[in-house]
N, C-alpha and C. Protein backbone atom coordinates (compact mmCIF):
# COMPACT_ATOMS: atom_id res chain seq x y z
N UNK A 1 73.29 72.04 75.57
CA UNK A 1 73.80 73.09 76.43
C UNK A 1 75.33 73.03 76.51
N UNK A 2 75.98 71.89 76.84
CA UNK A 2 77.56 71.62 76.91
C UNK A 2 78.09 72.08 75.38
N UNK A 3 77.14 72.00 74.07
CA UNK A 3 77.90 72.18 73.20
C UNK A 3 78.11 73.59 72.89
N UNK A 4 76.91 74.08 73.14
CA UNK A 4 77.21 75.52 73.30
C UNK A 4 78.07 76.32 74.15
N UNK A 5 78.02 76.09 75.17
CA UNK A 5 79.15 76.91 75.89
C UNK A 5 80.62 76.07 75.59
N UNK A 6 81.09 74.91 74.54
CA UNK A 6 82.18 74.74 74.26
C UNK A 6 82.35 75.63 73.22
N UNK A 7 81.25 76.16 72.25
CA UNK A 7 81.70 76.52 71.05
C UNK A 7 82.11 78.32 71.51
N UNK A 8 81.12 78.42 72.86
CA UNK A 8 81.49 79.54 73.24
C UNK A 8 82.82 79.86 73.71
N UNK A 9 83.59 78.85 74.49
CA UNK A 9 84.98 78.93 74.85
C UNK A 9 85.54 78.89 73.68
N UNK A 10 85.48 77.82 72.70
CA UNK A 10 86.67 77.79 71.72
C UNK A 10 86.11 78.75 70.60
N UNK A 11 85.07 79.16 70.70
CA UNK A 11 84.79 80.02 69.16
C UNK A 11 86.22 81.25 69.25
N UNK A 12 85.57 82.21 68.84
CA UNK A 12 86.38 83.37 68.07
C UNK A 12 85.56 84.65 68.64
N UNK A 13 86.14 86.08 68.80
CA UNK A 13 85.07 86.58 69.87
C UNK A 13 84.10 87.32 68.87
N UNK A 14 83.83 87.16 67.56
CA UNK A 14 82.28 87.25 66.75
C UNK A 14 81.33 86.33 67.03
N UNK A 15 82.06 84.87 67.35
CA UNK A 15 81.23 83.91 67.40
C UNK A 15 81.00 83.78 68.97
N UNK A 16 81.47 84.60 69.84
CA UNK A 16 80.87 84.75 71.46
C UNK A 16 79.95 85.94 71.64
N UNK A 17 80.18 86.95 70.87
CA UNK A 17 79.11 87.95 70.50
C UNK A 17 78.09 87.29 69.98
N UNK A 18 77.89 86.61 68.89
CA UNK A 18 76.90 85.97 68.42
C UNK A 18 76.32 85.34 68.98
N UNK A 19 76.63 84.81 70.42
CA UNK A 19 76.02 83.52 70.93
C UNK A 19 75.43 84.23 72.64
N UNK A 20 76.10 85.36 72.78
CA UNK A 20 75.85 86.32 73.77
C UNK A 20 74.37 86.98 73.37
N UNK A 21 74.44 87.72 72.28
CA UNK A 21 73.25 88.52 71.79
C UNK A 21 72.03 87.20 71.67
N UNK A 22 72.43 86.14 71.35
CA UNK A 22 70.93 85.61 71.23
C UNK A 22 70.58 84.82 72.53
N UNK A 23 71.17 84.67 73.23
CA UNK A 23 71.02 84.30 74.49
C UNK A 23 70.20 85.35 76.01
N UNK A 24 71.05 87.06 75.50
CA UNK A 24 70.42 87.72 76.19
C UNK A 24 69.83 88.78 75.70
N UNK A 25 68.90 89.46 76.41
CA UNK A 25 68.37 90.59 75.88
C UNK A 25 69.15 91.98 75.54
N UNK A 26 68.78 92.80 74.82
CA UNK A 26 70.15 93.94 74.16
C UNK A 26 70.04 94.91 75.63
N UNK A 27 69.87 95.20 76.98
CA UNK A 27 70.14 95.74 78.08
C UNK A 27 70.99 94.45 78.29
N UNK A 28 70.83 93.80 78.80
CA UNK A 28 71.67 92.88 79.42
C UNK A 28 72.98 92.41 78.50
N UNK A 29 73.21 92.77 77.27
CA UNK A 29 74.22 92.30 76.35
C UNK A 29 74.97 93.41 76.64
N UNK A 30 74.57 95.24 76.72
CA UNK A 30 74.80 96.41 77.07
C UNK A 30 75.55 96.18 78.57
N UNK A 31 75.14 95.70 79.23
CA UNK A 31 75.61 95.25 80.61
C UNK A 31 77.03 94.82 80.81
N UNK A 32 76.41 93.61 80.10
CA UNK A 32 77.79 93.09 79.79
C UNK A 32 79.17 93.23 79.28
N UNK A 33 78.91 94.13 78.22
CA UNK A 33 79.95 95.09 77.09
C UNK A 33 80.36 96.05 78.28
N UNK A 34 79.42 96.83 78.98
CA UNK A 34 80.06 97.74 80.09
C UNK A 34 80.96 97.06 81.32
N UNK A 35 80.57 95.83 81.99
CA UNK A 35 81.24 95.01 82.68
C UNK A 35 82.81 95.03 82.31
N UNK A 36 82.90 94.33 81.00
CA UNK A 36 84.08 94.13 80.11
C UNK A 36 85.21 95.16 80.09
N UNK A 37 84.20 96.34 79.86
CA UNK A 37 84.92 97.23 79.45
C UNK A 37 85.58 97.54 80.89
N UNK A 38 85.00 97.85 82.05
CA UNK A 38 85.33 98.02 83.30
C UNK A 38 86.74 97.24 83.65
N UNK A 39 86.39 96.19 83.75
CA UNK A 39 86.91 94.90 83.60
C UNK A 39 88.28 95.61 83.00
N UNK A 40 88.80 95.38 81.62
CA UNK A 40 89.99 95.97 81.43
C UNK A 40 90.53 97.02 81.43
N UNK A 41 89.63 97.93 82.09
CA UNK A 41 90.22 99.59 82.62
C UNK A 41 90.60 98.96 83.62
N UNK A 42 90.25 97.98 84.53
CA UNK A 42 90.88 97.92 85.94
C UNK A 42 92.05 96.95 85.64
N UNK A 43 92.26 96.12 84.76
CA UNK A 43 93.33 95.29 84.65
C UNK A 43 94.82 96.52 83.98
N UNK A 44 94.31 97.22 83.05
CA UNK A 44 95.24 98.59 82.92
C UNK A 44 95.70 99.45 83.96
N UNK A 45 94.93 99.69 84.68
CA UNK A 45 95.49 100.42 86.19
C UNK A 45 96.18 100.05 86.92
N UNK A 46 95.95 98.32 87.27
CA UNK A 46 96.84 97.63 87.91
C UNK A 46 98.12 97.36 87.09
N UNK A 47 98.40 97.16 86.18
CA UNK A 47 99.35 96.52 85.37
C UNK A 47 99.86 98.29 85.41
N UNK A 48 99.65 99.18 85.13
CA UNK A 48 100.50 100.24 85.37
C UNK A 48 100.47 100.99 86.59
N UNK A 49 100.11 100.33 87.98
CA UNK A 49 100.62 101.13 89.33
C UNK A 49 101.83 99.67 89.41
N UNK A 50 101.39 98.84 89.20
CA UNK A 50 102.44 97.71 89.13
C UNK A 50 103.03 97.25 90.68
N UNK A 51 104.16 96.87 90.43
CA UNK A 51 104.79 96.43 92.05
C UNK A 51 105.55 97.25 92.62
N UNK A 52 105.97 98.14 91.85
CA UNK A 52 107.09 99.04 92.24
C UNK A 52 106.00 100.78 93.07
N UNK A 53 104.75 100.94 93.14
CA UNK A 53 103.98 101.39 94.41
C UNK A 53 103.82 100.59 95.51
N UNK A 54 105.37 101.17 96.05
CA UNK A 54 104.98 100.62 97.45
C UNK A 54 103.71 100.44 98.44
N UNK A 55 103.45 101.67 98.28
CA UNK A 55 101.89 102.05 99.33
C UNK A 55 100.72 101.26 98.74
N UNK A 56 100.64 100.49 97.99
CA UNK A 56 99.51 100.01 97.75
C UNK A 56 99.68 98.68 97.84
N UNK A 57 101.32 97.66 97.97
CA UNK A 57 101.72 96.78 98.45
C UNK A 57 102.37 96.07 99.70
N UNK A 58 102.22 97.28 100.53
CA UNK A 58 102.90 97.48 101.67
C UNK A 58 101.87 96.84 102.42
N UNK A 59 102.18 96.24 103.46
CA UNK A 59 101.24 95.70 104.58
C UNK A 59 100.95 97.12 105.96
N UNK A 60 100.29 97.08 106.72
CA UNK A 60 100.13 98.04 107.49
C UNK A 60 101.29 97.84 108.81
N UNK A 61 101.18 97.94 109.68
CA UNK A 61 102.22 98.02 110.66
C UNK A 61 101.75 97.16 111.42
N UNK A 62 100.33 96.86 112.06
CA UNK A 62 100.35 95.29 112.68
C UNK A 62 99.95 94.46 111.56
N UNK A 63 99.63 94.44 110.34
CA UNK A 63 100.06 93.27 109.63
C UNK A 63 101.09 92.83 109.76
N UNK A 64 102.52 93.55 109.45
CA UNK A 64 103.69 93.12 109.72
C UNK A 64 104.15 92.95 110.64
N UNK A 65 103.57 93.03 111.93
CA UNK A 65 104.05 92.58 113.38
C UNK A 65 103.33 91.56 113.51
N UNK A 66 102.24 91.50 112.97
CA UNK A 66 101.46 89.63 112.73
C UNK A 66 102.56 88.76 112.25
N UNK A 67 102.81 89.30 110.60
CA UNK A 67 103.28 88.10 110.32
C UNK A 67 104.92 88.02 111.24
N UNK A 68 105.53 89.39 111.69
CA UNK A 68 106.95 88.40 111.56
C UNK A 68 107.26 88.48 113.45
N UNK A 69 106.13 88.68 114.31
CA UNK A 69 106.37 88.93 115.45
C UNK A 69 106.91 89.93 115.82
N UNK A 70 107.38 90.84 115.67
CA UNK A 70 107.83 92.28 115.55
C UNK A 70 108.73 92.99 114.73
N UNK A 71 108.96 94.87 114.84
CA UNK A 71 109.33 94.84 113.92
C UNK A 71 110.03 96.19 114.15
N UNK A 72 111.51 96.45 113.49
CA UNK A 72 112.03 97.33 113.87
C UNK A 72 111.74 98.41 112.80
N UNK A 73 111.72 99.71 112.98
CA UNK A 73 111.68 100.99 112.51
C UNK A 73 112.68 101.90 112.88
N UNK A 74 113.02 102.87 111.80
CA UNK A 74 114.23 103.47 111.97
C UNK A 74 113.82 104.71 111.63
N UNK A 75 113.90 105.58 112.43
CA UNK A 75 113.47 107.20 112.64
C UNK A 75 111.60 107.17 112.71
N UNK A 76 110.82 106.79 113.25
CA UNK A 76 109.51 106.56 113.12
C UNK A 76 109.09 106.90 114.47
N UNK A 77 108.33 107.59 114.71
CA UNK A 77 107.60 108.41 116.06
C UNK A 77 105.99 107.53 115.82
N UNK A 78 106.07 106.31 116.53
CA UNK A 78 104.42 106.15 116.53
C UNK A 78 103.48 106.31 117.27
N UNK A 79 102.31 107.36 116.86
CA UNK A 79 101.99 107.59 117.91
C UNK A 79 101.23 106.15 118.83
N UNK A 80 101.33 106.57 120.26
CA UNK A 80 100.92 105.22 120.79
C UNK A 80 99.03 105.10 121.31
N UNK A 81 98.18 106.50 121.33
CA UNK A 81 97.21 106.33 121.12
C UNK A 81 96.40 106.20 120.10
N UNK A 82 97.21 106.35 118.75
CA UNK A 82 96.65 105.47 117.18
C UNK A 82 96.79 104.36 117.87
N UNK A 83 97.76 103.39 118.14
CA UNK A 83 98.34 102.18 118.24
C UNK A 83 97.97 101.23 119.88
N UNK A 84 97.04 101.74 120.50
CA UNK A 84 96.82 101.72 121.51
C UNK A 84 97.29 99.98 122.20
N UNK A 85 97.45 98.97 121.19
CA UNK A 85 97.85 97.54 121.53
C UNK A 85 99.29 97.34 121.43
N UNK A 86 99.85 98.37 120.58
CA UNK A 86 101.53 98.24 120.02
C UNK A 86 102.02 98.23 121.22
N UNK A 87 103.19 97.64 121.38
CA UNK A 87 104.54 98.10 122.53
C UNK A 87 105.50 98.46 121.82
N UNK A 88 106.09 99.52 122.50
CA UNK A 88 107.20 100.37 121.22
C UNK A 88 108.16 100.40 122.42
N UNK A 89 109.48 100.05 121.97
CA UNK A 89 110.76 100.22 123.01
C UNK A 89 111.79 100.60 122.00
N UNK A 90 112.18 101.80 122.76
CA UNK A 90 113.22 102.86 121.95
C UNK A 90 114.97 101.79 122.43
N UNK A 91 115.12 102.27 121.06
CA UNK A 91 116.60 101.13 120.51
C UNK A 91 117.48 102.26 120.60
N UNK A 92 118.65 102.03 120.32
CA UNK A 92 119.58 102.79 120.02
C UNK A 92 119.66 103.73 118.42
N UNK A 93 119.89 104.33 118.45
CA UNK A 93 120.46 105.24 116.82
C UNK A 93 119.22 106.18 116.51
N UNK A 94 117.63 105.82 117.24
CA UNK A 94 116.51 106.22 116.78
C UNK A 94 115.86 105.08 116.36
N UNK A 95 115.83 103.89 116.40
CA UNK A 95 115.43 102.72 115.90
C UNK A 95 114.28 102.38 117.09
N UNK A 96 113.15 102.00 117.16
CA UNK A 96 112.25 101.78 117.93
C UNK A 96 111.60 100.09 117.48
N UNK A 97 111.42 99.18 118.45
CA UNK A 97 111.20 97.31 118.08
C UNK A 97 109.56 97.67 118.55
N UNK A 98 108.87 97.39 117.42
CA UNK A 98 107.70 97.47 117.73
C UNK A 98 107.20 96.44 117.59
N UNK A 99 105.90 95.97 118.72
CA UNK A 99 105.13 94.42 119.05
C UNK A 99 104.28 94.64 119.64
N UNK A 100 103.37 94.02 119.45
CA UNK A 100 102.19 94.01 120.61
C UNK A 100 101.92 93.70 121.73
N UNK A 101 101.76 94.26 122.92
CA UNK A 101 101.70 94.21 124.17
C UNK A 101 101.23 93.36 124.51
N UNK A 102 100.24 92.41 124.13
CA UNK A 102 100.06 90.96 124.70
C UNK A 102 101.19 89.87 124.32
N UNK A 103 101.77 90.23 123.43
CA UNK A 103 103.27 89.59 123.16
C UNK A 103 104.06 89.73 124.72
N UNK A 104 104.25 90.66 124.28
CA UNK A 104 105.79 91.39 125.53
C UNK A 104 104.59 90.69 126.91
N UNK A 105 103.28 90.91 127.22
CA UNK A 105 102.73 90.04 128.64
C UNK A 105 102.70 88.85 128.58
N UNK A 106 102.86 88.32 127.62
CA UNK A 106 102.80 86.21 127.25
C UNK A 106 104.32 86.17 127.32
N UNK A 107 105.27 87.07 126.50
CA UNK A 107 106.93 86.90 127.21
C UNK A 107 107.41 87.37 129.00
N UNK A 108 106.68 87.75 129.56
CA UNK A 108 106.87 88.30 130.91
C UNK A 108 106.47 87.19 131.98
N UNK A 109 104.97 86.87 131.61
CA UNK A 109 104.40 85.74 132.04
C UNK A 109 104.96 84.30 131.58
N UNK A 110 105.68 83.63 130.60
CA UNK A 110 106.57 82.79 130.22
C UNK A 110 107.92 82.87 131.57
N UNK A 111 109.01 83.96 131.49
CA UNK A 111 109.70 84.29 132.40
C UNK A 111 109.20 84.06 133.71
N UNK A 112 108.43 83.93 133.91
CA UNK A 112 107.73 84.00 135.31
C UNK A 112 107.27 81.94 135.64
N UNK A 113 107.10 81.87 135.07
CA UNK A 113 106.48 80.74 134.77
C UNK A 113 107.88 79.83 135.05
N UNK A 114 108.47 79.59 133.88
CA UNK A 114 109.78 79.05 133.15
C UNK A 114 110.88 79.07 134.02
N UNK A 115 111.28 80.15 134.87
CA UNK A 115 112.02 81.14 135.23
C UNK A 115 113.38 80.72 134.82
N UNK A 116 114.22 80.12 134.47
CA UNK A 116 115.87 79.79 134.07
C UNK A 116 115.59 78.56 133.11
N UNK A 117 114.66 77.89 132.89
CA UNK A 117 114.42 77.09 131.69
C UNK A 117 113.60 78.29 130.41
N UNK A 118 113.59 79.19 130.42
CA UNK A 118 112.48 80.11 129.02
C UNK A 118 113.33 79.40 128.28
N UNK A 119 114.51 79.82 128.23
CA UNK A 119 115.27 79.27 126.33
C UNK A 119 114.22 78.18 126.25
N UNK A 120 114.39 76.98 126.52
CA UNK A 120 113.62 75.58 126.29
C UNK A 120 112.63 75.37 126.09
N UNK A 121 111.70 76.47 126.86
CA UNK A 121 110.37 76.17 126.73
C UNK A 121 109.45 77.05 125.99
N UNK A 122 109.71 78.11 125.67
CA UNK A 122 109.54 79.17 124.57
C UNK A 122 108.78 78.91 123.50
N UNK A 123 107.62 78.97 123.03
CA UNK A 123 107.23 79.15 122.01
C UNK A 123 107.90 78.97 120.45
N UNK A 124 108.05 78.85 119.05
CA UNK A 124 108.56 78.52 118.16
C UNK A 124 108.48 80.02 117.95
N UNK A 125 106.65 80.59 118.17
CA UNK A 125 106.43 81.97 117.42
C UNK A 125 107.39 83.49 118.28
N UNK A 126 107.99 83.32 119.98
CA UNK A 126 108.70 83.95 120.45
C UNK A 126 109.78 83.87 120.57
N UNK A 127 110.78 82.60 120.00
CA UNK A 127 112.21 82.75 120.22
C UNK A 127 112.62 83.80 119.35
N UNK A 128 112.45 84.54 118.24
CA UNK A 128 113.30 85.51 117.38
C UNK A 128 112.92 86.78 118.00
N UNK A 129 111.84 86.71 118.87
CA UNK A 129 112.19 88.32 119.82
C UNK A 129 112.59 88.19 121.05
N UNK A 130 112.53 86.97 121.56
CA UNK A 130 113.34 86.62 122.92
C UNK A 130 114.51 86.66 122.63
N UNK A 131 115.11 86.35 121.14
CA UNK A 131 116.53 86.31 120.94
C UNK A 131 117.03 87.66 120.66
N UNK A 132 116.46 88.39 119.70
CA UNK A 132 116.97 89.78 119.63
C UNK A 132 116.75 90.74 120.99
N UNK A 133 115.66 90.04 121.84
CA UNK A 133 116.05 91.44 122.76
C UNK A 133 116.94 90.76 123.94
N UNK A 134 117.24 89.58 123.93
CA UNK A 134 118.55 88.83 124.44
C UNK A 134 119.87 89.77 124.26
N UNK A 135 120.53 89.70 122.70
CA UNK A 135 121.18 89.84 122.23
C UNK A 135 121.55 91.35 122.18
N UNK A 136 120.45 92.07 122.08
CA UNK A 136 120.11 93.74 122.33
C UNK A 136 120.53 93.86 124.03
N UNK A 137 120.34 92.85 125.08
CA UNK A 137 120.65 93.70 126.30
C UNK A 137 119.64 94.06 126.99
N UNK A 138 118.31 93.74 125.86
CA UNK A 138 117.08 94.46 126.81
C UNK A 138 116.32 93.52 127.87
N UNK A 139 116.67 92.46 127.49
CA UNK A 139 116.29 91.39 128.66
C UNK A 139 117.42 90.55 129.28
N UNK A 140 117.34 90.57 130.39
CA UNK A 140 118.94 90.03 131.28
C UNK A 140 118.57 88.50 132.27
N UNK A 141 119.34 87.78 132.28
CA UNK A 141 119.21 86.81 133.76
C UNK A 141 119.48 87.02 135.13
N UNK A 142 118.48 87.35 136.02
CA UNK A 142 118.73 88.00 137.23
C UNK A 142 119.37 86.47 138.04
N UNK A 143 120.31 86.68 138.37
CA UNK A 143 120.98 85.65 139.27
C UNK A 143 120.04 85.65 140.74
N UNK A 144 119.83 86.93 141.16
CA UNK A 144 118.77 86.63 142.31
C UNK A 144 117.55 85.88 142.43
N UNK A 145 116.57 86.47 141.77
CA UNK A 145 115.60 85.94 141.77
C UNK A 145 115.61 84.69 140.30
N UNK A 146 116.46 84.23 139.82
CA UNK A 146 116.65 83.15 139.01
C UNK A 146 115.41 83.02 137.82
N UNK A 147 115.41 84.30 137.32
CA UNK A 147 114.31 84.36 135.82
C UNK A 147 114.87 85.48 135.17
N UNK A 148 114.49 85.72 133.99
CA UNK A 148 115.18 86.76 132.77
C UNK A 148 113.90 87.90 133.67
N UNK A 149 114.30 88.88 133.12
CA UNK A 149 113.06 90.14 133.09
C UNK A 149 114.00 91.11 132.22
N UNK A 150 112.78 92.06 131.69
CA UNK A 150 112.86 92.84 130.93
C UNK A 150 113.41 94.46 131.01
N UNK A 151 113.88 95.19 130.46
CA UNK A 151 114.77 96.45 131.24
C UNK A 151 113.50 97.59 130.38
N UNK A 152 112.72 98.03 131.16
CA UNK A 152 111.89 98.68 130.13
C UNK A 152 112.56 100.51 130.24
């Protein structure tokens, strides 16, 4: 058995035809030839939509707020009952920071918690939107009540 399926790897593809046909019945050899053939119509399709179709390499919009914790868009109206989990906060220029609302309630509830220690105690996965909406203005340190909150 091992020698056969070596001679099948290293043969030549007459001598994998040859060893195909007597192995299976001529429907099932038919099968197979159609498989194949399938097989490199779909490796041709891919190799010519290639990398350069975006839309078929593109991640969706909470994929990409998965992977990078949120995500800015520039001229984009989303609607928010498609998106019913998104939090969308309008930026300046038309630019809108989109994240998911249990985000922005685990950053609210952190603030609350933390209240003048958050920098420190912050999450690894929330400092780059605690920092941009720092840095943006959209979240401030209330000297009164001694915790950040958010300017919605």
């Amino acid at each position: 058995m091992d020698d056969e399926f070596l001679n099948y790897l290293l043969g030549n593809e007459s001598n994998r035809r040859k060893i195909i046909e007597e192995k299976y019945s001529k429907s099932d050899v038919e099968i197979l030839r159609r498989l194949n053939d399938i097989e490199s119509m779909l490796r041709q399709v891919i190799k010519s939509v290639g990398s350069s179709d975006k839309k078929l390499t593109e991640n969706s919009l909470c994929e990409q707020v998965l992977e990078k914790g949120f995500v800015i868009l520039e001229g984009h109206g989303i609607n928010k009952n498609l998106h019913p989990s998104l939090f969308v906060l309008p930026l300046d220029e038309g630019r809108i920071l989109v994240t998911f609302k249990d985000t922005i309630d685990l950053l609210i509830a952190l603030f609350e918690k933390f209240e003048e220690n958050v920098e420190t105690n912050i999450p690894k996965r929330l400092l780059p939107l605690f920092s941009f909406l720092r840095r943006s203005g959209l979240i401030y340190y209330n000297h009164v009540s001694r915790r950040y909150e958010l300017i919605k």
